[in-house]
C-alpha atoms as a PDB file:
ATOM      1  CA  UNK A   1     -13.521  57.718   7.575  1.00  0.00           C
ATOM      2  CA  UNK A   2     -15.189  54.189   8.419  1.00  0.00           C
ATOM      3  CA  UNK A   3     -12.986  50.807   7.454  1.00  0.00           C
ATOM      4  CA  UNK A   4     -14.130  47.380   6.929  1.00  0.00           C
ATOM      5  CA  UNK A   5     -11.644  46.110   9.974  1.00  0.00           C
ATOM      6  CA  UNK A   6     -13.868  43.782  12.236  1.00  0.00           C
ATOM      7  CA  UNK A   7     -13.719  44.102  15.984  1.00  0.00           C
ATOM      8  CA  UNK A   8     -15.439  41.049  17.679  1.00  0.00           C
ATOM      9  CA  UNK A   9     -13.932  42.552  21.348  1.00  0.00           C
ATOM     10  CA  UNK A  10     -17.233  42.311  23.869  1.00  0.00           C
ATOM     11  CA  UNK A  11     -18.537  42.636  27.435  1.00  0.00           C
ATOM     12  CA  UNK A  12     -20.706  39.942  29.184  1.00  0.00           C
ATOM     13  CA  UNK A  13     -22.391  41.568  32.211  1.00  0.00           C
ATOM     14  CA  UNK A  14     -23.627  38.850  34.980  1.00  0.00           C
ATOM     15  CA  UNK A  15     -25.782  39.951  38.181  1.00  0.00           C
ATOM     16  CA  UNK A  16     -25.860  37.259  40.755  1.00  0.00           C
ATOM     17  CA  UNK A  17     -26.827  37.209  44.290  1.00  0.00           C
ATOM     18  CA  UNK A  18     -24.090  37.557  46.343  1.00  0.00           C
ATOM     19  CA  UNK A  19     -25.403  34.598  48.589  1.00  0.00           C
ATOM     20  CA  UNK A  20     -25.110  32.664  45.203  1.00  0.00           C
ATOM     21  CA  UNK A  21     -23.016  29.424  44.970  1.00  0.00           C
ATOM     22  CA  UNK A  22     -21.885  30.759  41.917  1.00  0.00           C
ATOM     23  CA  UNK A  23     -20.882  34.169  43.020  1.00  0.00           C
ATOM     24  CA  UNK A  24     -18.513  32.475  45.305  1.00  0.00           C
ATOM     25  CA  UNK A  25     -17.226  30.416  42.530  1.00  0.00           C
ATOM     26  CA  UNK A  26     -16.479  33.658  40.702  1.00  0.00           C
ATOM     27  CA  UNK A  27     -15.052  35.272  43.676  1.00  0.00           C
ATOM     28  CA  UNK A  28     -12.795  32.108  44.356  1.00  0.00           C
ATOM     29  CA  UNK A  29     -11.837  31.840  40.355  1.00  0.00           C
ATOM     30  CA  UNK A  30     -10.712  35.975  40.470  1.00  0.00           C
ATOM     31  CA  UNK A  31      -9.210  35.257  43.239  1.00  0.00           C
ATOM     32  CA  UNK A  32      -7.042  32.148  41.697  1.00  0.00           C
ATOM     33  CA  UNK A  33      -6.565  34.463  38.776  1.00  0.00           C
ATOM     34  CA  UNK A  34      -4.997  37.637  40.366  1.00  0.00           C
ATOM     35  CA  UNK A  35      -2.167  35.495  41.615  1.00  0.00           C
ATOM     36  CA  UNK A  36      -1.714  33.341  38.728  1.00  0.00           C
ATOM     37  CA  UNK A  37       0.588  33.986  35.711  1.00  0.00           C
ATOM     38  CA  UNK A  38      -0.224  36.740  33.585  1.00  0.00           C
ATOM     39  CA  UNK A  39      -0.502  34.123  30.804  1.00  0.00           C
ATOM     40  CA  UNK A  40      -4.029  32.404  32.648  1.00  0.00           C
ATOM     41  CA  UNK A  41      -5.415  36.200  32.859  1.00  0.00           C
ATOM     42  CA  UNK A  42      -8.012  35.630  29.842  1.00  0.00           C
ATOM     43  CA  UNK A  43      -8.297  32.127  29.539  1.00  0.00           C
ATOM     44  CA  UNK A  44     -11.771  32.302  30.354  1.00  0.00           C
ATOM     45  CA  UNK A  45     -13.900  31.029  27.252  1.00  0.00           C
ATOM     46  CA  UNK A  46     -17.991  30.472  27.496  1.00  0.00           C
ATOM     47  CA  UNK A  47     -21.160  30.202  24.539  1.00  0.00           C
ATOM     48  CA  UNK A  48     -24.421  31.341  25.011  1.00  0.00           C
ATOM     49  CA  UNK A  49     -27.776  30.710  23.734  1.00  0.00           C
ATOM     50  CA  UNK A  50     -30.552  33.589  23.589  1.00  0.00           C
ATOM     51  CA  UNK A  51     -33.549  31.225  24.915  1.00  0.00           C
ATOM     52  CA  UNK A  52     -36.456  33.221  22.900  1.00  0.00           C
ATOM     53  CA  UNK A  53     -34.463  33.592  19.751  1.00  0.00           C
ATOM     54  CA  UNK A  54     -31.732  30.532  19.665  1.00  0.00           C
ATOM     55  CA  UNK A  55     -29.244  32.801  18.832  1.00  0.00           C
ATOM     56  CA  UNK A  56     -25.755  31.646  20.043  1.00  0.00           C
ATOM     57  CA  UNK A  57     -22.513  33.214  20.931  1.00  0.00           C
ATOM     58  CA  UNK A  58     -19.167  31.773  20.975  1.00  0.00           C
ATOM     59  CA  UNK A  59     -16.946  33.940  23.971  1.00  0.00           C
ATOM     60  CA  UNK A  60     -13.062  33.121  23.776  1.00  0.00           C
ATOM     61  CA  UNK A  61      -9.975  34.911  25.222  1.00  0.00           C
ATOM     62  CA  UNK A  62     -11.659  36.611  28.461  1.00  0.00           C
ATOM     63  CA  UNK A  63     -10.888  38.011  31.592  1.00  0.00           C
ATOM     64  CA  UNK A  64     -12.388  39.635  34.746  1.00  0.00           C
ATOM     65  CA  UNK A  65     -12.631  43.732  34.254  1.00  0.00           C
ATOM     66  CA  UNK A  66     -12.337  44.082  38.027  1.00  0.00           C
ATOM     67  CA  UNK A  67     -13.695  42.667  41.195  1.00  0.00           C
ATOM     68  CA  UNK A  68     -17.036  43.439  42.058  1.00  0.00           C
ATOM     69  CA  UNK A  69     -17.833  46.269  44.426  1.00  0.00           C
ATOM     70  CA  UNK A  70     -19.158  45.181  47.577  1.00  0.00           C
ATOM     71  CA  UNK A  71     -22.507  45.527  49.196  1.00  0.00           C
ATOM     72  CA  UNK A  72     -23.265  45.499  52.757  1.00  0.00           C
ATOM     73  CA  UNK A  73     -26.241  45.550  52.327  1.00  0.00           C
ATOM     74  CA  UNK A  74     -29.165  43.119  53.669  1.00  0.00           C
ATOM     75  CA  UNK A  75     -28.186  39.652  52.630  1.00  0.00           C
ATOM     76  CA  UNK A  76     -29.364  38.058  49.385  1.00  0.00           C
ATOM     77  CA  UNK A  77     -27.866  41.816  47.581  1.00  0.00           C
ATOM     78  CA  UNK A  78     -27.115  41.320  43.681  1.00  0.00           C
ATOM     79  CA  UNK A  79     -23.110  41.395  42.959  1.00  0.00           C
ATOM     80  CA  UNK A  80     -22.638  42.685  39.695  1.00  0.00           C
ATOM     81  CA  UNK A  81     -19.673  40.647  37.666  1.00  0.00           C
ATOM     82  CA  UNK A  82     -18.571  41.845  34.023  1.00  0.00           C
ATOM     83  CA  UNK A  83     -16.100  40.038  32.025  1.00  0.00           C
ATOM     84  CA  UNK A  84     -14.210  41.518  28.872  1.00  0.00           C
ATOM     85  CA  UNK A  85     -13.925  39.098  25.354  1.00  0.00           C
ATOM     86  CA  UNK A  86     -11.298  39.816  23.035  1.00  0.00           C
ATOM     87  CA  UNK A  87     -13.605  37.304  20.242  1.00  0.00           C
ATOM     88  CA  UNK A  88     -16.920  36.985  20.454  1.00  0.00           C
ATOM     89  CA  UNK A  89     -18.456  35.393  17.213  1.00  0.00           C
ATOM     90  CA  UNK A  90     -22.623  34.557  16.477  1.00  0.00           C
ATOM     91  CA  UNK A  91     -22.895  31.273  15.374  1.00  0.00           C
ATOM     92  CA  UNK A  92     -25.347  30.435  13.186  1.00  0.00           C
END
């Protein structure tokens, strides 16, 4: 049976270098986070804009899904961050 209930719920997945300024700044903001209140757990909110098609996308109500794993790798490896939306909306 299908309904007509709308789920705007979504995932943003972000790959940055784990030399990256702003991979610390993501490390340092989960960080904050995980010892904060649960109330500042998904008060993360963002918008986006598709470059080649102008689309744009309103994110509200996020959090981390879980630190990323880490890489010893050789330095400059990619650190792979995703964040969970309860709204995401396309603006038009």
């Amino acid at each position: 049976m299908t309904s007509k209930i709308k789920d705007r719920r979504g995932t943003l997945g972000i790959q940055l270098q784990q030399t990256a300024e702003a991979n610390l700044t993501l490390l340092r903001w989960y960080n904050y986070l995980e010892g904060a209140h649960a109330s500042e757990w998904d008060k993360i909110t963002g918008s986006l804009t598709a470059p080649n098609t102008g689309e744009q996308y309103s994110l509200t109500r996020g959090a981390f899904q879980k630190l990323p794993d880490r890489s010893y790798a050789a330095q400059g490896a990619m650190q792979p961050w995703n964040l969970m939306f309860a709204d995401v909306q396309q603006d038009f």
